[in-house]
N, C-alpha and C. Protein backbone atom coordinates (compact mmCIF):
# COMPACT_ATOMS: atom_id res chain seq x y z
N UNK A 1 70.83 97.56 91.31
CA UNK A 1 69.39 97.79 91.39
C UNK A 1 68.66 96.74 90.55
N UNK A 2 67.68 96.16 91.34
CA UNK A 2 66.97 94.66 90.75
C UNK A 2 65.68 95.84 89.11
N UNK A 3 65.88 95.44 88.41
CA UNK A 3 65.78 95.88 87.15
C UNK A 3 63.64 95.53 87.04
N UNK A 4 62.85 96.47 86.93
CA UNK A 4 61.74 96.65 86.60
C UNK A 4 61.12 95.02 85.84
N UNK A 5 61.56 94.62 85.02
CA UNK A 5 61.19 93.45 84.59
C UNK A 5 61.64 92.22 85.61
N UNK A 6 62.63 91.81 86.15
CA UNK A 6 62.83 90.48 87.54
C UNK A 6 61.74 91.13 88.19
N UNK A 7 61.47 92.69 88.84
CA UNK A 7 60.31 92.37 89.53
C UNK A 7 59.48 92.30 89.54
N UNK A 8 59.17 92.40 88.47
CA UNK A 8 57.40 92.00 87.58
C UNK A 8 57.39 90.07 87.75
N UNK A 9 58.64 89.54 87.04
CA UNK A 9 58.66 88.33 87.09
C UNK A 9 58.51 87.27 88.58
N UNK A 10 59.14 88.52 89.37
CA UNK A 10 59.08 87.56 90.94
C UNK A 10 58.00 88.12 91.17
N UNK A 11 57.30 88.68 91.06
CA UNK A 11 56.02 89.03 91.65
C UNK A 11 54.96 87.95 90.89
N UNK A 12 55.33 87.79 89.71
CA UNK A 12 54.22 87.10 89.09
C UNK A 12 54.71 85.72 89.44
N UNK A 13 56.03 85.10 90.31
CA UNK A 13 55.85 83.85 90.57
C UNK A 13 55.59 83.85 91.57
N UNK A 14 55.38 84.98 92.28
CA UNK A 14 54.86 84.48 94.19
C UNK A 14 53.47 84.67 93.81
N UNK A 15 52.80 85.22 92.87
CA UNK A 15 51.17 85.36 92.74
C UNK A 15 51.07 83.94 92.51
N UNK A 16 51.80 83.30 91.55
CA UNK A 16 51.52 81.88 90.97
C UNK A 16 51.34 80.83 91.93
N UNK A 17 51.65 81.20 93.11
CA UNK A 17 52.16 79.84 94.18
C UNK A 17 50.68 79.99 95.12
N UNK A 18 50.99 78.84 95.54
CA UNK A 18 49.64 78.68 96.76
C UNK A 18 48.32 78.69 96.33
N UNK A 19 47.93 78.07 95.49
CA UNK A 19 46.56 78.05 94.79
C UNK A 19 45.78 77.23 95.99
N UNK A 20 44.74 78.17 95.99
CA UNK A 20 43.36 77.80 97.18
C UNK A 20 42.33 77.08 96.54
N UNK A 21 41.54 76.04 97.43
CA UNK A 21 40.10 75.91 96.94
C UNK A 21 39.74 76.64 97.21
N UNK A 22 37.92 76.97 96.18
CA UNK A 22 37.40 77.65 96.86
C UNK A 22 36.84 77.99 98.11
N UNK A 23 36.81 76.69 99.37
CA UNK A 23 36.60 76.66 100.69
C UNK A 23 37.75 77.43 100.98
N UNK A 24 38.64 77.70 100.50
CA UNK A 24 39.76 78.38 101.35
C UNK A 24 39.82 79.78 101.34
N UNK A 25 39.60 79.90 99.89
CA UNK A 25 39.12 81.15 99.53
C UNK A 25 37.98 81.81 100.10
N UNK A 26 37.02 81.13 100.36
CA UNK A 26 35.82 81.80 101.07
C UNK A 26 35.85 82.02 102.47
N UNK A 27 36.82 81.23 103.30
CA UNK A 27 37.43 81.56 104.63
C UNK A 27 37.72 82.85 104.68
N UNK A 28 38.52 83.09 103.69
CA UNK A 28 39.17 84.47 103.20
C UNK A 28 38.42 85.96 103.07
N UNK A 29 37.17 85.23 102.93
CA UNK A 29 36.21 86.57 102.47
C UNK A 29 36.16 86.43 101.08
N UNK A 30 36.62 85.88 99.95
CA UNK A 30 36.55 85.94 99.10
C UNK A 30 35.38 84.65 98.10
N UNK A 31 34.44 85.08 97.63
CA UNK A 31 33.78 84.28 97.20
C UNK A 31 33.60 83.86 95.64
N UNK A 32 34.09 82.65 95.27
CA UNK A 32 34.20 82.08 94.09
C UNK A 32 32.95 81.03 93.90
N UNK A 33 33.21 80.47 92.45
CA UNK A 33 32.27 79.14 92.22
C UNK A 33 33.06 77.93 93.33
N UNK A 34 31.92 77.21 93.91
CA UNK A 34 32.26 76.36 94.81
C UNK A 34 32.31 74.70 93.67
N UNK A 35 33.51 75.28 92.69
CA UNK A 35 33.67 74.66 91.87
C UNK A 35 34.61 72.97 92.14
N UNK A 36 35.46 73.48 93.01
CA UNK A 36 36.17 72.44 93.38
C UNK A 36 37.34 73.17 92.81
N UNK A 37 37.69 73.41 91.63
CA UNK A 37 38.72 74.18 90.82
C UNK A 37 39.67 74.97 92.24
N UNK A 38 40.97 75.05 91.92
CA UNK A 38 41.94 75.99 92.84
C UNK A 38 42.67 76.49 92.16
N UNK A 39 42.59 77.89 92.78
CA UNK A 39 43.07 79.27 91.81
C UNK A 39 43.65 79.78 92.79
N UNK A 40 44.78 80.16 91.68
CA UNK A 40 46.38 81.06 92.64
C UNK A 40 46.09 82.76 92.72
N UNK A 41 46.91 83.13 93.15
CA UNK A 41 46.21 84.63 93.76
C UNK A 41 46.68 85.47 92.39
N UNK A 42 47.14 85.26 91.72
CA UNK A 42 46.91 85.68 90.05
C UNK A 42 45.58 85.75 89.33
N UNK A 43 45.14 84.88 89.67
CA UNK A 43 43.65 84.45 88.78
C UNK A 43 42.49 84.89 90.03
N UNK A 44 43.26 85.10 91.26
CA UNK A 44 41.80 85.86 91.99
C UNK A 44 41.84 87.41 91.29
N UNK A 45 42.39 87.86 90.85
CA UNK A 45 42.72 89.57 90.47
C UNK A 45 41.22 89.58 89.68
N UNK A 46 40.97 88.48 88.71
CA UNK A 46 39.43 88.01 88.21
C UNK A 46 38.29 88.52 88.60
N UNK A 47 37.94 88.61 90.14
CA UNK A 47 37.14 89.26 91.24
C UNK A 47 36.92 89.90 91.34
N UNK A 48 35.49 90.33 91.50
CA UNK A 48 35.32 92.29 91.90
C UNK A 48 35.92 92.08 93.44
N UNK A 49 36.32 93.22 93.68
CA UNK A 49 37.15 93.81 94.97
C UNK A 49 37.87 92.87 95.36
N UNK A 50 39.12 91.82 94.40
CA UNK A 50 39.94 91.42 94.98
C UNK A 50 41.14 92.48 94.59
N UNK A 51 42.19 93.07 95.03
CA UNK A 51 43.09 93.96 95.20
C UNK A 51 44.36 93.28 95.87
N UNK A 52 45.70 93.98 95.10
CA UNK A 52 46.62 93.56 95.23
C UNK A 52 46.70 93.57 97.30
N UNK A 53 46.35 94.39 97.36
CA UNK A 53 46.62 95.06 98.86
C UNK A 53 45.85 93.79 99.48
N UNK A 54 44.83 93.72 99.03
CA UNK A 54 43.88 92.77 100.24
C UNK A 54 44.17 91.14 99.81
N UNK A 55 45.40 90.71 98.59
CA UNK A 55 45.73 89.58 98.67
C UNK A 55 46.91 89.46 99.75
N UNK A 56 47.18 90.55 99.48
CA UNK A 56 48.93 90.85 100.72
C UNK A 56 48.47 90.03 102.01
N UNK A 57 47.10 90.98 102.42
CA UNK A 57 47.06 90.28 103.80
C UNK A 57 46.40 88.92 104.10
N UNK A 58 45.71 88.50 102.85
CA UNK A 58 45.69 86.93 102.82
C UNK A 58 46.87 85.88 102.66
N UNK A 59 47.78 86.84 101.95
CA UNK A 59 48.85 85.57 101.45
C UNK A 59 50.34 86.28 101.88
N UNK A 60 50.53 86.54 103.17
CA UNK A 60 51.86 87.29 103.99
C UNK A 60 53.02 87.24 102.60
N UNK A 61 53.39 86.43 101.86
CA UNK A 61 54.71 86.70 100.94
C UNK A 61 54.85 87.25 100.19
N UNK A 62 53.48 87.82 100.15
CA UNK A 62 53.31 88.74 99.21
C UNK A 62 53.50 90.21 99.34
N UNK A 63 53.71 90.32 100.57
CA UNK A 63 54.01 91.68 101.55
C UNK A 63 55.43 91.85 100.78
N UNK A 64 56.48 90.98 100.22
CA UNK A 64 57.68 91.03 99.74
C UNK A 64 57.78 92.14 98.60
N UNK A 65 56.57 91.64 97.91
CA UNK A 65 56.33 92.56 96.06
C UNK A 65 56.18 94.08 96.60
N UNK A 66 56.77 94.97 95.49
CA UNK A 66 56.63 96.44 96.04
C UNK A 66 55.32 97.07 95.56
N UNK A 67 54.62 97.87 96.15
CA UNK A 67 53.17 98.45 95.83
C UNK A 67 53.32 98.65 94.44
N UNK A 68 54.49 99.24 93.79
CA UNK A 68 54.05 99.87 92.35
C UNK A 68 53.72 98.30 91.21
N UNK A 69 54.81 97.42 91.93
CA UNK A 69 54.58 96.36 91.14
C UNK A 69 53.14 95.61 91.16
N UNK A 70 52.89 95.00 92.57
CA UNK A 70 52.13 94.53 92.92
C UNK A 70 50.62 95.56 91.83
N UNK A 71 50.72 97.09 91.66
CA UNK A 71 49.33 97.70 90.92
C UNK A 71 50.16 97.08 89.53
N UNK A 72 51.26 96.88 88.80
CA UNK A 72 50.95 96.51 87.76
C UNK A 72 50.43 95.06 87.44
N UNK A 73 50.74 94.29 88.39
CA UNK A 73 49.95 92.99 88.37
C UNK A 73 48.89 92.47 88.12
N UNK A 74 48.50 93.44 89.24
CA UNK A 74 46.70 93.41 89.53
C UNK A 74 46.11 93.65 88.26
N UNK A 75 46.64 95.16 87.59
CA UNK A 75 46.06 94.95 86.42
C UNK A 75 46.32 94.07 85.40
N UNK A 76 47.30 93.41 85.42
CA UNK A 76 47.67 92.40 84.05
C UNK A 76 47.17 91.29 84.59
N UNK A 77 46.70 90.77 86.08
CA UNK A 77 45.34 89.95 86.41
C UNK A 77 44.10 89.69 86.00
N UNK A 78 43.70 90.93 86.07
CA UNK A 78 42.58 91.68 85.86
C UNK A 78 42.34 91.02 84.21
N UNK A 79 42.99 91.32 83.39
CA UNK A 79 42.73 91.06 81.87
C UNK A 79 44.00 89.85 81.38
N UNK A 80 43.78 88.87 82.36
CA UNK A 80 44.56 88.35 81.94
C UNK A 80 44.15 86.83 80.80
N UNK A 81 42.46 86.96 81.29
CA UNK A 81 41.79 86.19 80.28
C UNK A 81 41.38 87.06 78.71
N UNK A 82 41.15 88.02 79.50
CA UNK A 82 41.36 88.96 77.27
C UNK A 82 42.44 88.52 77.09
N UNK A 83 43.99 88.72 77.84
CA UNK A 83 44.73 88.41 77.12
C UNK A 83 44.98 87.20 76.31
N UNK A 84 45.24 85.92 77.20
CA UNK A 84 45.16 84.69 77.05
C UNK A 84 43.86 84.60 75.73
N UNK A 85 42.93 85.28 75.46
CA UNK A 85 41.71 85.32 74.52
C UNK A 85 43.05 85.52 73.42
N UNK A 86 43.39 87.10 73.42
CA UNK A 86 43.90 87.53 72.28
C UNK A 86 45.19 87.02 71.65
N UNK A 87 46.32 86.11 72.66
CA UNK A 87 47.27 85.21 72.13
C UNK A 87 46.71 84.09 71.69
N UNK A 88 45.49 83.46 71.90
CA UNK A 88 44.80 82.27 71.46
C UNK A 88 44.43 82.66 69.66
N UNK A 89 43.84 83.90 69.95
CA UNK A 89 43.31 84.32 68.36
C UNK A 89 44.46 84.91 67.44
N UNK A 90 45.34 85.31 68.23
CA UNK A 90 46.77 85.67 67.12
C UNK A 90 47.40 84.77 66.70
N UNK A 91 47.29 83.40 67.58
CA UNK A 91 48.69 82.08 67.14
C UNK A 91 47.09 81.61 65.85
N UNK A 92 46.08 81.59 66.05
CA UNK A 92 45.11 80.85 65.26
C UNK A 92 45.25 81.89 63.68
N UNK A 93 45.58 82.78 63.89
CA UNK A 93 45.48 83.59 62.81
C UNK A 93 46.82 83.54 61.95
N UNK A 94 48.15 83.22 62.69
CA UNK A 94 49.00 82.92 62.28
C UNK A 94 48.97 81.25 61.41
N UNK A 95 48.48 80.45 61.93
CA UNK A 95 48.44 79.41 61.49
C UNK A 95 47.01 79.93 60.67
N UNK A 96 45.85 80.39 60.39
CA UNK A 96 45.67 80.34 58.79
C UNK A 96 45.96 81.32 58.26
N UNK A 97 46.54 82.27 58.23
CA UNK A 97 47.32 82.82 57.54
C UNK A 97 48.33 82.03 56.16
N UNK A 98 48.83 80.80 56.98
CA UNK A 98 49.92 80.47 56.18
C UNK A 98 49.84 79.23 55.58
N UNK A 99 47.94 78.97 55.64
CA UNK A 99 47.65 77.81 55.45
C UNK A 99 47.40 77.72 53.62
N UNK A 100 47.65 76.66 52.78
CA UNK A 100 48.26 77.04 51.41
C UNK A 100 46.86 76.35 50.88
N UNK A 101 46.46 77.32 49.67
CA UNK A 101 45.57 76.92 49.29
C UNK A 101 45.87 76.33 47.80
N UNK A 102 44.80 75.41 47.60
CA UNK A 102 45.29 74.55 46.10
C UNK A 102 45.14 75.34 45.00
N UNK A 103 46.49 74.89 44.25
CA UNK A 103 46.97 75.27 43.04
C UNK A 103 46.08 75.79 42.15
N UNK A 104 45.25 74.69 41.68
CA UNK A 104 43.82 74.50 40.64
C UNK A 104 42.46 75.16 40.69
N UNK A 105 42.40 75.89 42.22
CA UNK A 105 41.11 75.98 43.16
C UNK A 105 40.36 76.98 41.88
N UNK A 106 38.86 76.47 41.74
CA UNK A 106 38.34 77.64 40.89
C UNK A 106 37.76 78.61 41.71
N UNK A 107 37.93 79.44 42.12
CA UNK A 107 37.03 80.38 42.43
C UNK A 107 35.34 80.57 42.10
N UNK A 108 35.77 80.70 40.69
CA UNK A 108 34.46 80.98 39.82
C UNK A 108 32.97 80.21 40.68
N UNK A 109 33.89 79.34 41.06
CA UNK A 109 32.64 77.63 41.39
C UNK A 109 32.28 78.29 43.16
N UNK A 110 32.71 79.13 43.73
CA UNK A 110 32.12 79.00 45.72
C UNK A 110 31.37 80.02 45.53
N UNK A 111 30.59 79.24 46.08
CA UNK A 111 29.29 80.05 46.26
C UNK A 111 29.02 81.26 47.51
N UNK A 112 30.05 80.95 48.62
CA UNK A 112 30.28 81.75 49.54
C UNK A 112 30.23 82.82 48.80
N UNK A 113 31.44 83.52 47.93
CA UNK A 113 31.82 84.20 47.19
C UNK A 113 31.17 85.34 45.97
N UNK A 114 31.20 86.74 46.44
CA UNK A 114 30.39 87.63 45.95
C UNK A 114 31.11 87.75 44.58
N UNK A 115 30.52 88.14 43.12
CA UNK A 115 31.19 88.11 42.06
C UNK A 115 32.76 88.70 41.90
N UNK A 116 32.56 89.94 42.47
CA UNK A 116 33.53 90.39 42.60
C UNK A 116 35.18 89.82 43.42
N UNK A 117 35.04 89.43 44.11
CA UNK A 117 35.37 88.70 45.05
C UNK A 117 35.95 87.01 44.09
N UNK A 118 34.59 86.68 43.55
CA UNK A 118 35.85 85.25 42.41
C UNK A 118 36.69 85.57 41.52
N UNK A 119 36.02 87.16 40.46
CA UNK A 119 37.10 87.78 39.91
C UNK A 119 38.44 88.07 40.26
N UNK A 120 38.03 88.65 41.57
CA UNK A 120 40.03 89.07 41.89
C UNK A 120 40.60 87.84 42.29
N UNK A 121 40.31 87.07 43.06
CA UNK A 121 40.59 86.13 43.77
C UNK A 121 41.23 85.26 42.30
N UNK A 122 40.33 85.22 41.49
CA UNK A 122 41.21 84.02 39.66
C UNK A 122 41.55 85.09 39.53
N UNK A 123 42.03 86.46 39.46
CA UNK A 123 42.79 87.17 38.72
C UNK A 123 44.21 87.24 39.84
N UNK A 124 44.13 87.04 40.64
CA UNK A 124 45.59 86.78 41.92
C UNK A 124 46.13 85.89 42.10
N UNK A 125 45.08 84.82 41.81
CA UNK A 125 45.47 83.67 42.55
C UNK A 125 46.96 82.99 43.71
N UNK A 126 45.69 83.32 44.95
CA UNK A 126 46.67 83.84 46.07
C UNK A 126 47.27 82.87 46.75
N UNK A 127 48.50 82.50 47.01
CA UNK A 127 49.03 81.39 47.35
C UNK A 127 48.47 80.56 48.75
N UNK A 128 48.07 81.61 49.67
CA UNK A 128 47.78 80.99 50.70
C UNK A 128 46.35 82.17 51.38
N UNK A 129 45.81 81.43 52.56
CA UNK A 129 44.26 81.76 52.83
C UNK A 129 44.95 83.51 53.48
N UNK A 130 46.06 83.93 54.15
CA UNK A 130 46.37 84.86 54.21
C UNK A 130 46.30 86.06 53.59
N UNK A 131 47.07 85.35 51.97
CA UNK A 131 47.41 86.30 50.82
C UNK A 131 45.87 86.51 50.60
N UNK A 132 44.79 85.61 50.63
CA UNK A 132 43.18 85.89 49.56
C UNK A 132 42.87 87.12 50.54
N UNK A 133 42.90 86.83 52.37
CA UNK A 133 42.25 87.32 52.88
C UNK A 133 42.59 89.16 53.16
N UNK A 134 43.78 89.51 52.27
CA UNK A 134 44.73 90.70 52.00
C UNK A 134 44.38 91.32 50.40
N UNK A 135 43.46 90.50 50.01
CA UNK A 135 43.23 90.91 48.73
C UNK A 135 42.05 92.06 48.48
N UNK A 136 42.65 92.67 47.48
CA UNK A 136 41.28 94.43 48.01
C UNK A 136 40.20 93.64 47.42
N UNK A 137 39.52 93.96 47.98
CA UNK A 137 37.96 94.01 47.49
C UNK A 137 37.37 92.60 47.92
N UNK A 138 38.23 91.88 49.03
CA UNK A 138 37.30 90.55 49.31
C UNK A 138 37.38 90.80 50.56
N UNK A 139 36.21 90.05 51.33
CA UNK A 139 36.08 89.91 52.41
C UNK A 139 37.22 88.99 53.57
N UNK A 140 37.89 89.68 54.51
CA UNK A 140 38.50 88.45 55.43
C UNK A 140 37.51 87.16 55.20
């Protein structure tokens, strides 16, 4: 028995294939920016009333994917720019997280910085913009 995850994965590479202009797309019934841009039937899920069902009968190989899969698609279509948002802001957060701040830095001296806030910050002195931004009483 082909295992819940291959068919998420073959489904998400037959969505990937066959990217339309938008003239092609609008043949279709489906209306996009007449951007020039061509988008695969993954990134139409984007669309009000585009549906796994009504890409089936635009794009026959897709008749292959099974209904239950094909609804989890649609929805991981659907938000697939939050997502792509929220791996963009987690790898950015990872990298300053671990970004190292200088040895010497006075606190006392930024003006950003509410009193409280230079106090702990020279009383920790936190190795990196991570550690400050984990520190009680200061602001991320």
């Amino acid at each position: 028995a082909e295992s819940r995850a291959r068919r998420l994965a073959h489904g998400r590479r037959l969505l990937g294939m066959g990217a339309m202009s938008p003239n092609e797309w609008r043949r279709h019934g489906i209306y996009v920016n007449s951007d020039g841009v061509v988008r695969t039937p993954m990134q139409m899920f984007r669309y009000p009333g585009v549906t796994f069902e009504r890409l089936q009968s635009i794009v026959p190989r897709l008749r292959r994917v099974r209904e239950d899969v094909g609804a989890m698609l649609e929805v991981e279509g659907v938000y697939q720019d939050f997502l792509d948002g929220q791996a963009r802001e987690a790898a950015a957060f990872r990298e300053e997280d671990g970004l190292a701040l200088p040895e010497g830095i006075d606190y006392r001296r930024m003006p950003g910085l509410a009193t409280e806030e230079r106090e702990r910050l020279s009383a920790t002195r936190p190795a990196t913009l991570g550690a400050a931004s984990r520190t009680e009483g200061v602001r991320p």
